[in-house]
C-alpha atoms as a PDB file:
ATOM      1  CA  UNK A   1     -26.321  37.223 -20.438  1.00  0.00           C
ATOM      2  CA  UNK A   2     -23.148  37.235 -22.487  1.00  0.00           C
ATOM      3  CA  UNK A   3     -22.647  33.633 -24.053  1.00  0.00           C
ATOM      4  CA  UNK A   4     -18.968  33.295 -25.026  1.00  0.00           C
ATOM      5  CA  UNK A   5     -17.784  29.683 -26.611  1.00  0.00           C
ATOM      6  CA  UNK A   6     -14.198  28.157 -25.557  1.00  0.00           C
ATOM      7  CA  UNK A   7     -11.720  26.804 -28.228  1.00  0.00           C
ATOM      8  CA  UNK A   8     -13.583  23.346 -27.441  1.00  0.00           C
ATOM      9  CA  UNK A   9     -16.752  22.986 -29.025  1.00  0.00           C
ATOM     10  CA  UNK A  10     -19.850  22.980 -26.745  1.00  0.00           C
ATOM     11  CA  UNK A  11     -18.528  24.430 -24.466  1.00  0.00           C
ATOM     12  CA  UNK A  12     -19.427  28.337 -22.981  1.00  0.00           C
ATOM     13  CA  UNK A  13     -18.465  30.907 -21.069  1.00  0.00           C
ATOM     14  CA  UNK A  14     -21.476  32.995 -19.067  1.00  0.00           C
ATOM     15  CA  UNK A  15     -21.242  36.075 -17.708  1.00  0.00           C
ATOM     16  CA  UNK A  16     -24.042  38.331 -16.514  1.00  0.00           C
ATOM     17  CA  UNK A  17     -25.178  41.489 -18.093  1.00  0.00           C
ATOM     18  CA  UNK A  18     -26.148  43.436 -14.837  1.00  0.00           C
ATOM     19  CA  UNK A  19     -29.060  46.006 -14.375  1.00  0.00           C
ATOM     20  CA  UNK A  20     -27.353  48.179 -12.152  1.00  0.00           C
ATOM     21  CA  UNK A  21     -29.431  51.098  -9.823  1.00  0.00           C
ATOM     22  CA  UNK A  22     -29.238  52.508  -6.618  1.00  0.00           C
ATOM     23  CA  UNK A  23     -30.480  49.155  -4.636  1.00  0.00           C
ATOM     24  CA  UNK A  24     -27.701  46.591  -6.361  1.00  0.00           C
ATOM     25  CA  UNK A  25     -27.782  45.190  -9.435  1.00  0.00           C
ATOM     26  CA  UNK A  26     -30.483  42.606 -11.109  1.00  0.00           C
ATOM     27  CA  UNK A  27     -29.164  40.137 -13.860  1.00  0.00           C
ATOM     28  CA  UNK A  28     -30.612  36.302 -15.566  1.00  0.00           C
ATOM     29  CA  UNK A  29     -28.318  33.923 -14.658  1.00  0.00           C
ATOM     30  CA  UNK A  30     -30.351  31.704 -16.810  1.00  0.00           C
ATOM     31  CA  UNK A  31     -32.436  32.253 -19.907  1.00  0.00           C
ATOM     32  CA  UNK A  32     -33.744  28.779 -21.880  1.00  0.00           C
ATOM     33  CA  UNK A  33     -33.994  30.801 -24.966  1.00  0.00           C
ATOM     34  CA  UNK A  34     -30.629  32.253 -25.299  1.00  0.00           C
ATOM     35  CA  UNK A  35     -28.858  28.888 -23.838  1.00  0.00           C
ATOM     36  CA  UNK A  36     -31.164  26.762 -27.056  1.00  0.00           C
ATOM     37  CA  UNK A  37     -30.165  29.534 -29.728  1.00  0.00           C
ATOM     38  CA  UNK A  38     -27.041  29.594 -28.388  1.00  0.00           C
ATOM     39  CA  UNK A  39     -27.083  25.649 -29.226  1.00  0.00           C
ATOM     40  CA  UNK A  40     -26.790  24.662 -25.695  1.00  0.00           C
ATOM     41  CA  UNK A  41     -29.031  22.159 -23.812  1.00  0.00           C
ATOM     42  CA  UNK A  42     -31.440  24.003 -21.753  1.00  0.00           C
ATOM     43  CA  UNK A  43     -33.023  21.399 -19.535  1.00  0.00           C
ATOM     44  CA  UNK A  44     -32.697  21.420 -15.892  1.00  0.00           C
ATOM     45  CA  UNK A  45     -33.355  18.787 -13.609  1.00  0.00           C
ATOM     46  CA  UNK A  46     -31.532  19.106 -10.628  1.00  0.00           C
ATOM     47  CA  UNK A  47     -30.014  22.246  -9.114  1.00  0.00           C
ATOM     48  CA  UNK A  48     -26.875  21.095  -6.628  1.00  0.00           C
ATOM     49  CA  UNK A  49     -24.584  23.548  -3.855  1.00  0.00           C
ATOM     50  CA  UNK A  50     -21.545  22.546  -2.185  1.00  0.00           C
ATOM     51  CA  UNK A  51     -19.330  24.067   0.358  1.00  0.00           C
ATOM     52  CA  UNK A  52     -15.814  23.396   0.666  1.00  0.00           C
ATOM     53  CA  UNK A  53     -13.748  24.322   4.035  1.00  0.00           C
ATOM     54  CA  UNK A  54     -10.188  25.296   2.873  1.00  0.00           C
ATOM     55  CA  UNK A  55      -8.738  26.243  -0.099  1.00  0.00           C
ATOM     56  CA  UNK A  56      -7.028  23.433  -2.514  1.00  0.00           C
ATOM     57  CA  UNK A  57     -10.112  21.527  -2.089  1.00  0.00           C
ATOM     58  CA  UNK A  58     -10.782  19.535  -5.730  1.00  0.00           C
ATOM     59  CA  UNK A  59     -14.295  18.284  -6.152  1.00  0.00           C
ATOM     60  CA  UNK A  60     -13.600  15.927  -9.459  1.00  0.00           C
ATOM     61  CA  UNK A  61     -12.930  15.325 -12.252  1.00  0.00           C
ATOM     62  CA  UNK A  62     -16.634  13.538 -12.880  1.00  0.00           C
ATOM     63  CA  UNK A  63     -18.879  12.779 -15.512  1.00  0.00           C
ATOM     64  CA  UNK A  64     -21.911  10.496 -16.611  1.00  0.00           C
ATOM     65  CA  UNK A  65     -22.115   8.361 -19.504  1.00  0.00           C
ATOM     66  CA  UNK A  66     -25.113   6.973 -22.035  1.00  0.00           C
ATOM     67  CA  UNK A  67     -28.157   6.417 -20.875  1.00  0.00           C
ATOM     68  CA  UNK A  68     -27.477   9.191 -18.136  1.00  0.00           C
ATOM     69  CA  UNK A  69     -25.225  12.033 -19.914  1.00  0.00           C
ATOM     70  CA  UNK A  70     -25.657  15.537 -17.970  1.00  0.00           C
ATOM     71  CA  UNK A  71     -24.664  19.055 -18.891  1.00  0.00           C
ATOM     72  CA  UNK A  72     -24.136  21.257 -16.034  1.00  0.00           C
ATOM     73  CA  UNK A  73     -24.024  24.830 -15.418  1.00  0.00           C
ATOM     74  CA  UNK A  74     -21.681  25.905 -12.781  1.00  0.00           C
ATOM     75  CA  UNK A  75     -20.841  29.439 -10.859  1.00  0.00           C
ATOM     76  CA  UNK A  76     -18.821  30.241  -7.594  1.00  0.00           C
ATOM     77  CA  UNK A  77     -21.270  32.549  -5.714  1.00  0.00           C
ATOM     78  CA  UNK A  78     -19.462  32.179  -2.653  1.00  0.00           C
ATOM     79  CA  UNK A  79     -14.885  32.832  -2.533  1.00  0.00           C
ATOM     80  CA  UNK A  80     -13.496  30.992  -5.934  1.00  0.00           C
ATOM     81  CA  UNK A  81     -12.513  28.482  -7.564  1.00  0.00           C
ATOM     82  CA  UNK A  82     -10.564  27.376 -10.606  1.00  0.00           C
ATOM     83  CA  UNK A  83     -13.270  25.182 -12.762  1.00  0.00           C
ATOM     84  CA  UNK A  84     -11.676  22.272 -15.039  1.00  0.00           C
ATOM     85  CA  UNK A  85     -13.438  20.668 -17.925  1.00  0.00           C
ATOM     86  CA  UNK A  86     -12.031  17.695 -20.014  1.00  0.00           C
ATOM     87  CA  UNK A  87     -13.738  16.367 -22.907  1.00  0.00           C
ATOM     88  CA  UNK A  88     -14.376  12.835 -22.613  1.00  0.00           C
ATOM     89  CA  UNK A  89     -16.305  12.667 -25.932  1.00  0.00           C
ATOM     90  CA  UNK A  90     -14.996   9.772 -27.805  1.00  0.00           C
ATOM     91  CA  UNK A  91     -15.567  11.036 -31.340  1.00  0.00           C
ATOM     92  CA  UNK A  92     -14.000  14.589 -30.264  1.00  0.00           C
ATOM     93  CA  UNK A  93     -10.822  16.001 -32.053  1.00  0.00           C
ATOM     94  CA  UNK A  94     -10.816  18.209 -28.578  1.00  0.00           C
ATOM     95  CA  UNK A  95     -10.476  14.399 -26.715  1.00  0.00           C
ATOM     96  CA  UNK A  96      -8.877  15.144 -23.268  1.00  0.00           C
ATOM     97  CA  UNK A  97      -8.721  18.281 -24.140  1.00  0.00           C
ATOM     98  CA  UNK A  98      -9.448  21.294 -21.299  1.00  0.00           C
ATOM     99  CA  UNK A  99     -11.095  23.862 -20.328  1.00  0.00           C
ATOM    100  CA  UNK A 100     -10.135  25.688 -17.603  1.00  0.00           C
ATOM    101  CA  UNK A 101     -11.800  28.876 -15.910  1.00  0.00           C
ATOM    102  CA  UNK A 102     -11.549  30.744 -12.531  1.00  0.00           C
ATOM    103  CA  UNK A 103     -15.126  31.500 -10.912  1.00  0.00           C
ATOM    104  CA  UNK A 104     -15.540  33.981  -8.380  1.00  0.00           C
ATOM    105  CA  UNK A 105     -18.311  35.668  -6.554  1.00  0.00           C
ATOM    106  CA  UNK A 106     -17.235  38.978  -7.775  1.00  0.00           C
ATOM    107  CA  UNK A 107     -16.949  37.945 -11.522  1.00  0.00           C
ATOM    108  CA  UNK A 108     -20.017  35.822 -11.420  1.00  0.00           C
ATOM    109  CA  UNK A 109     -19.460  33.841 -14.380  1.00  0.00           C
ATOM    110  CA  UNK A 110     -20.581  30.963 -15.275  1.00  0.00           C
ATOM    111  CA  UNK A 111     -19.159  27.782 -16.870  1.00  0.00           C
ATOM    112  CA  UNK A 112     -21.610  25.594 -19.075  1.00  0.00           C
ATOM    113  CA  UNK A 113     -20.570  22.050 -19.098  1.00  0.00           C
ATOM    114  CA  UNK A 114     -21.339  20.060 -22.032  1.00  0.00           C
ATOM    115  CA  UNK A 115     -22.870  16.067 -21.634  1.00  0.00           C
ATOM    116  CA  UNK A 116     -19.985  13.842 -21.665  1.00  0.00           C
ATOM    117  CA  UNK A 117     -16.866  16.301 -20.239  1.00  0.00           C
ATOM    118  CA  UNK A 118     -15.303  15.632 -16.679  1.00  0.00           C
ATOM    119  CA  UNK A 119     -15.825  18.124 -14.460  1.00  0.00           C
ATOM    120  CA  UNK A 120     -13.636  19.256 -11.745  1.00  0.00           C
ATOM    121  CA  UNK A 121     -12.729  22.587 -10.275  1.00  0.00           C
ATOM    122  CA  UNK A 122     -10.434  23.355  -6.632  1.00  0.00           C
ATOM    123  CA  UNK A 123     -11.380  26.550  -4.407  1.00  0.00           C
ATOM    124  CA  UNK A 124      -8.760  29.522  -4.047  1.00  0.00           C
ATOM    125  CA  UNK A 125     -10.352  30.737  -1.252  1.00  0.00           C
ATOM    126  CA  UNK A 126     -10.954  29.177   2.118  1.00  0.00           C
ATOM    127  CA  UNK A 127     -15.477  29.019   2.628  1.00  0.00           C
ATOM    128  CA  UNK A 128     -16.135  28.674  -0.986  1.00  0.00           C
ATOM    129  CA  UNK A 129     -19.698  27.567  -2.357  1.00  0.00           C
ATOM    130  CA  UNK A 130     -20.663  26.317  -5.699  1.00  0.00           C
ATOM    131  CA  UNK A 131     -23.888  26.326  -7.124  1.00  0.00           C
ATOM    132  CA  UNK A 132     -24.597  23.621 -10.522  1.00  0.00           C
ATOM    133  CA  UNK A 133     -27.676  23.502 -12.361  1.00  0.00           C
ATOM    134  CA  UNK A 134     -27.689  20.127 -14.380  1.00  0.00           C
ATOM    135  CA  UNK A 135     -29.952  18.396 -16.967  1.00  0.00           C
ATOM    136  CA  UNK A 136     -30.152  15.344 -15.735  1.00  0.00           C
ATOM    137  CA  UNK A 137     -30.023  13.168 -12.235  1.00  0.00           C
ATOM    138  CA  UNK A 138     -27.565  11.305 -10.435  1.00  0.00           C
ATOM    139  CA  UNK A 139     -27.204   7.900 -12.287  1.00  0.00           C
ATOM    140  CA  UNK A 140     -24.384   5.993 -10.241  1.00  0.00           C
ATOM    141  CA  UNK A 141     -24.298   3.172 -12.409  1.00  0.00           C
ATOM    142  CA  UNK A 142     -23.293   5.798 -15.242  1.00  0.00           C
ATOM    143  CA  UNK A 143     -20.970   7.843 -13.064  1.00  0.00           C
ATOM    144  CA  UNK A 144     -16.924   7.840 -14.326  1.00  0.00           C
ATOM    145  CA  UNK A 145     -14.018   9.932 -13.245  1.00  0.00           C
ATOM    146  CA  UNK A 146     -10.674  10.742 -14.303  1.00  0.00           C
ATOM    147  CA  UNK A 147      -7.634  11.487 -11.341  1.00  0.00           C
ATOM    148  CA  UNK A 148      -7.037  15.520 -10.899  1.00  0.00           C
ATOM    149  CA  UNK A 149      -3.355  14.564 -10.686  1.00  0.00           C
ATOM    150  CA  UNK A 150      -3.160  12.036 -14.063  1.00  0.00           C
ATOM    151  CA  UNK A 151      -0.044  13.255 -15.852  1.00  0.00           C
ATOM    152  CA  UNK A 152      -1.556  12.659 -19.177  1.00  0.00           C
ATOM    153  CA  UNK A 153      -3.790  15.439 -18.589  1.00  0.00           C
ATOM    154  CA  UNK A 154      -1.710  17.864 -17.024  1.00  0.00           C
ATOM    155  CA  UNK A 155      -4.368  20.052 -15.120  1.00  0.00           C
ATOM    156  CA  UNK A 156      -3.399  23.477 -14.364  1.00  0.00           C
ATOM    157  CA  UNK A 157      -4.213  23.635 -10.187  1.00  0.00           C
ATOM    158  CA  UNK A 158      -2.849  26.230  -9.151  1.00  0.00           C
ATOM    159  CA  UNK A 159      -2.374  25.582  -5.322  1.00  0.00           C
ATOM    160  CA  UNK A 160      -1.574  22.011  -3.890  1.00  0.00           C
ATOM    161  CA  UNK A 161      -4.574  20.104  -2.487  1.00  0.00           C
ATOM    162  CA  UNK A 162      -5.419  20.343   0.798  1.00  0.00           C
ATOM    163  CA  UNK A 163      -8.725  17.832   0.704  1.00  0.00           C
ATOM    164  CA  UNK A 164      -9.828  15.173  -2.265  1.00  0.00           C
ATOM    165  CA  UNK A 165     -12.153  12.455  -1.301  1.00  0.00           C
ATOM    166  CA  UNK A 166     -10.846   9.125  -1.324  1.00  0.00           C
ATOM    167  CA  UNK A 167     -12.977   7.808  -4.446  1.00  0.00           C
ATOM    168  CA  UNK A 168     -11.474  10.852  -6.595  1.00  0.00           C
ATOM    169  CA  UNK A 169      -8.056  10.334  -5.677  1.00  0.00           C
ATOM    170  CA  UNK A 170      -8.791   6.828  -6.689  1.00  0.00           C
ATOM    171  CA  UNK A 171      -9.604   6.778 -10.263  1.00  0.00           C
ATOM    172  CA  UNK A 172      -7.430   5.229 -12.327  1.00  0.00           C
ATOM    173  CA  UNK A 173      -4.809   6.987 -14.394  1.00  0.00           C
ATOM    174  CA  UNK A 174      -5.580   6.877 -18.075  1.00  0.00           C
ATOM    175  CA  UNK A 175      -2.942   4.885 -20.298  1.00  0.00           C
ATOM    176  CA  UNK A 176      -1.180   7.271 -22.803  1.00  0.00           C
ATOM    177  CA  UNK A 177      -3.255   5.639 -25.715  1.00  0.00           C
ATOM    178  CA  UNK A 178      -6.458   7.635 -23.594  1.00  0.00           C
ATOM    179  CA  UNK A 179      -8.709   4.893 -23.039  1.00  0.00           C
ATOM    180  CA  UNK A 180     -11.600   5.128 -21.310  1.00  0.00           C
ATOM    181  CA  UNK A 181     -11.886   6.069 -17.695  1.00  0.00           C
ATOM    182  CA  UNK A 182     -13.357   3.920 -15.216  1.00  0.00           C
ATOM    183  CA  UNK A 183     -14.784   1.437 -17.073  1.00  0.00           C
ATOM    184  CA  UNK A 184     -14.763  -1.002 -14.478  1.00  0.00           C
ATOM    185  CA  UNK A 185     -16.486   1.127 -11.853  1.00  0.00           C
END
Protein backbone atom coordinates (compact mmCIF):
# COMPACT_ATOMS: atom_id res chain seq x y z
CA UNK A 1 0.00 0.00 0.00
CA UNK A 2 0.99 3.56 -0.80
CA UNK A 3 -0.22 5.89 2.16
CA UNK A 4 -0.35 9.47 0.83
CA UNK A 5 -1.67 12.38 3.44
CA UNK A 6 -4.06 15.32 2.05
CA UNK A 7 -3.36 19.05 2.87
CA UNK A 8 -5.82 18.30 5.94
CA UNK A 9 -4.30 16.57 8.66
CA UNK A 10 -5.47 12.96 9.30
CA UNK A 11 -6.49 12.49 6.52
CA UNK A 12 -4.96 9.77 3.60
CA UNK A 13 -4.93 8.81 0.39
CA UNK A 14 -4.57 4.71 -0.34
CA UNK A 15 -3.68 3.25 -3.24
CA UNK A 16 -2.64 -0.35 -3.84
CA UNK A 17 0.75 -1.58 -4.69
CA UNK A 18 -0.28 -4.55 -7.02
CA UNK A 19 1.52 -8.00 -7.43
CA UNK A 20 0.93 -8.36 -10.91
CA UNK A 21 1.41 -12.12 -12.88
CA UNK A 22 -0.14 -13.94 -15.45
CA UNK A 23 -3.54 -14.79 -13.35
CA UNK A 24 -4.37 -10.86 -12.28
CA UNK A 25 -2.93 -9.01 -9.84
CA UNK A 26 -2.85 -9.58 -5.79
CA UNK A 27 -2.58 -6.39 -3.52
CA UNK A 28 -3.49 -5.50 0.74
CA UNK A 29 -6.09 -3.27 0.72
CA UNK A 30 -5.53 -3.19 4.38
CA UNK A 31 -2.48 -3.61 6.57
CA UNK A 32 -2.98 -2.61 10.62
CA UNK A 33 0.67 -2.02 10.77
CA UNK A 34 1.25 0.41 8.07
CA UNK A 35 -2.30 2.28 8.77
CA UNK A 36 -0.83 2.61 13.01
CA UNK A 37 2.76 3.77 11.76
CA UNK A 38 1.24 5.68 9.39
CA UNK A 39 -0.63 7.34 12.55
CA UNK A 40 -3.96 6.24 11.45
CA UNK A 41 -6.58 4.34 13.55
CA UNK A 42 -6.52 0.79 12.63
CA UNK A 43 -9.57 -0.69 14.29
CA UNK A 44 -12.35 -2.15 12.41
CA UNK A 45 -15.62 -2.89 13.55
CA UNK A 46 -17.98 -2.91 10.95
CA UNK A 47 -17.38 -3.42 7.23
CA UNK A 48 -20.54 -1.65 5.17
CA UNK A 49 -21.46 -1.89 0.92
CA UNK A 50 -23.89 0.14 -0.82
CA UNK A 51 -25.22 0.25 -4.27
CA UNK A 52 -26.50 3.20 -5.87
CA UNK A 53 -28.81 3.00 -9.20
CA UNK A 54 -27.94 6.14 -11.30
CA UNK A 55 -25.36 8.41 -11.38
CA UNK A 56 -25.64 11.87 -9.24
CA UNK A 57 -26.63 9.78 -6.41
CA UNK A 58 -25.04 11.60 -2.98
CA UNK A 59 -24.90 9.34 0.02
CA UNK A 60 -24.04 12.25 2.81
CA UNK A 61 -22.44 14.31 4.15
CA UNK A 62 -22.46 12.17 7.72
CA UNK A 63 -20.57 11.82 10.69
CA UNK A 64 -20.66 10.61 14.45
CA UNK A 65 -19.81 12.52 17.39
CA UNK A 66 -18.26 11.71 21.17
CA UNK A 67 -18.95 8.86 22.69
CA UNK A 68 -19.36 7.21 19.12
CA UNK A 69 -16.62 8.95 16.72
CA UNK A 70 -15.77 6.53 13.62
CA UNK A 71 -13.02 6.62 11.05
CA UNK A 72 -13.85 4.97 7.90
CA UNK A 73 -12.06 3.60 5.06
CA UNK A 74 -13.77 3.92 1.81
CA UNK A 75 -13.11 2.53 -2.00
CA UNK A 76 -15.41 2.38 -5.18
CA UNK A 77 -14.92 -1.27 -6.31
CA UNK A 78 -17.78 -1.11 -8.46
CA UNK A 79 -18.26 2.36 -11.48
CA UNK A 80 -17.12 5.70 -9.38
CA UNK A 81 -17.67 8.10 -7.42
CA UNK A 82 -16.43 11.50 -6.31
CA UNK A 83 -15.73 11.02 -2.30
CA UNK A 84 -16.15 14.36 -0.09
CA UNK A 85 -14.70 14.81 3.33
CA UNK A 86 -15.27 17.93 5.60
CA UNK A 87 -13.64 18.33 8.79
CA UNK A 88 -15.99 18.84 11.47
CA UNK A 89 -13.27 18.88 14.18
CA UNK A 90 -13.94 21.79 16.35
CA UNK A 91 -10.38 22.57 17.41
CA UNK A 92 -9.20 22.17 13.58
CA UNK A 93 -7.52 25.15 11.68
CA UNK A 94 -8.72 22.79 8.53
CA UNK A 95 -12.61 23.44 10.14
CA UNK A 96 -15.00 22.88 7.15
CA UNK A 97 -12.38 22.39 5.28
CA UNK A 98 -12.47 19.46 2.26
CA UNK A 99 -11.27 16.81 0.93
CA UNK A 100 -12.33 15.70 -2.13
CA UNK A 101 -11.27 12.49 -4.23
CA UNK A 102 -12.67 10.49 -7.23
CA UNK A 103 -12.77 6.55 -6.54
CA UNK A 104 -13.02 4.20 -9.22
CA UNK A 105 -12.83 0.52 -9.72
CA UNK A 106 -9.99 0.88 -12.05
CA UNK A 107 -7.89 3.22 -9.76
CA UNK A 108 -8.78 1.37 -6.64
CA UNK A 109 -7.91 3.87 -4.20
CA UNK A 110 -8.87 4.32 -1.17
CA UNK A 111 -9.95 7.29 1.01
CA UNK A 112 -9.26 7.04 4.90
CA UNK A 113 -11.68 9.07 6.81
CA UNK A 114 -10.60 10.49 9.98
CA UNK A 115 -13.17 10.36 13.42
CA UNK A 116 -15.08 13.47 13.40
CA UNK A 117 -15.13 14.54 9.32
CA UNK A 118 -18.51 14.36 7.28
CA UNK A 119 -18.50 12.06 4.81
CA UNK A 120 -20.20 12.20 1.56
CA UNK A 121 -19.34 11.15 -1.94
CA UNK A 122 -21.99 11.06 -5.41
CA UNK A 123 -21.47 8.18 -8.15
CA UNK A 124 -20.31 9.17 -11.83
CA UNK A 125 -21.35 6.15 -13.09
CA UNK A 126 -24.77 4.59 -13.23
CA UNK A 127 -24.45 0.70 -10.88
CA UNK A 128 -21.84 1.98 -8.61
CA UNK A 129 -20.89 0.07 -5.25
CA UNK A 130 -19.01 1.27 -2.31
CA UNK A 131 -17.36 -0.70 0.11
CA UNK A 132 -16.41 1.22 3.96
CA UNK A 133 -14.56 -0.39 6.58
CA UNK A 134 -15.19 1.66 9.87
CA UNK A 135 -13.95 1.60 13.51
CA UNK A 136 -16.78 1.86 15.18
CA UNK A 137 -20.82 1.04 15.01
CA UNK A 138 -23.79 2.81 14.13
CA UNK A 139 -24.63 5.10 17.16
CA UNK A 140 -27.87 7.07 16.00
CA UNK A 141 -28.06 9.10 18.93
CA UNK A 142 -24.43 10.39 17.85
CA UNK A 143 -25.18 10.59 14.15
CA UNK A 144 -24.95 14.49 12.52
CA UNK A 145 -24.94 15.67 8.97
CA UNK A 146 -24.22 18.64 7.06
CA UNK A 147 -26.51 19.48 3.51
CA UNK A 148 -24.38 18.43 0.16
CA UNK A 149 -25.79 21.66 -1.29
CA UNK A 150 -24.90 24.24 1.93
CA UNK A 151 -23.33 27.23 0.20
CA UNK A 152 -20.95 27.76 2.98
CA UNK A 153 -19.23 24.74 2.00
CA UNK A 154 -19.22 24.90 -1.56
CA UNK A 155 -18.79 21.11 -2.51
CA UNK A 156 -17.35 20.42 -5.78
CA UNK A 157 -20.24 17.73 -7.37
CA UNK A 158 -19.61 17.50 -10.41
CA UNK A 159 -22.98 16.30 -11.99
CA UNK A 160 -26.47 17.45 -10.60
CA UNK A 161 -28.21 14.97 -8.27
CA UNK A 162 -30.38 12.65 -9.49
CA UNK A 163 -31.32 10.82 -5.89
CA UNK A 164 -30.59 12.19 -2.06
CA UNK A 165 -32.63 10.73 0.66
CA UNK A 166 -34.96 12.91 2.28
CA UNK A 167 -33.08 13.07 5.81
CA UNK A 168 -29.80 14.31 3.86
CA UNK A 169 -31.42 16.84 1.92
CA UNK A 170 -32.76 17.88 5.24
CA UNK A 171 -29.96 18.91 7.37
CA UNK A 172 -29.78 22.17 8.21
CA UNK A 173 -27.58 24.71 6.51
CA UNK A 174 -24.75 25.85 8.71
CA UNK A 175 -24.81 29.72 9.68
CA UNK A 176 -21.72 31.55 8.21
CA UNK A 177 -20.21 31.77 11.83
CA UNK A 178 -19.96 27.49 11.21
CA UNK A 179 -21.73 26.29 14.10
CA UNK A 180 -22.37 23.03 14.72
CA UNK A 181 -24.43 20.78 12.55
CA UNK A 182 -27.40 19.12 13.71
CA UNK A 183 -27.34 19.65 17.08
CA UNK A 184 -30.84 19.25 17.57
CA UNK A 185 -31.15 15.90 15.82
Amino acid sequence: MIISRTPIEGVAVIDLELRSDDRGFFARTFDKEEFLAAGLEAVVEQSNTSFNHLAGTVRGMHFQIAPHPEAKLVRCIRGSILDIIVDMRPDSTTALQHVAVELTAENRRSLYVPPYFAHGYQTLEDNTEVTYQVSGTYAPIAERGLRYDDPVLNLPWRLPVSVISAKDASWPLLVPSGAEVGADR
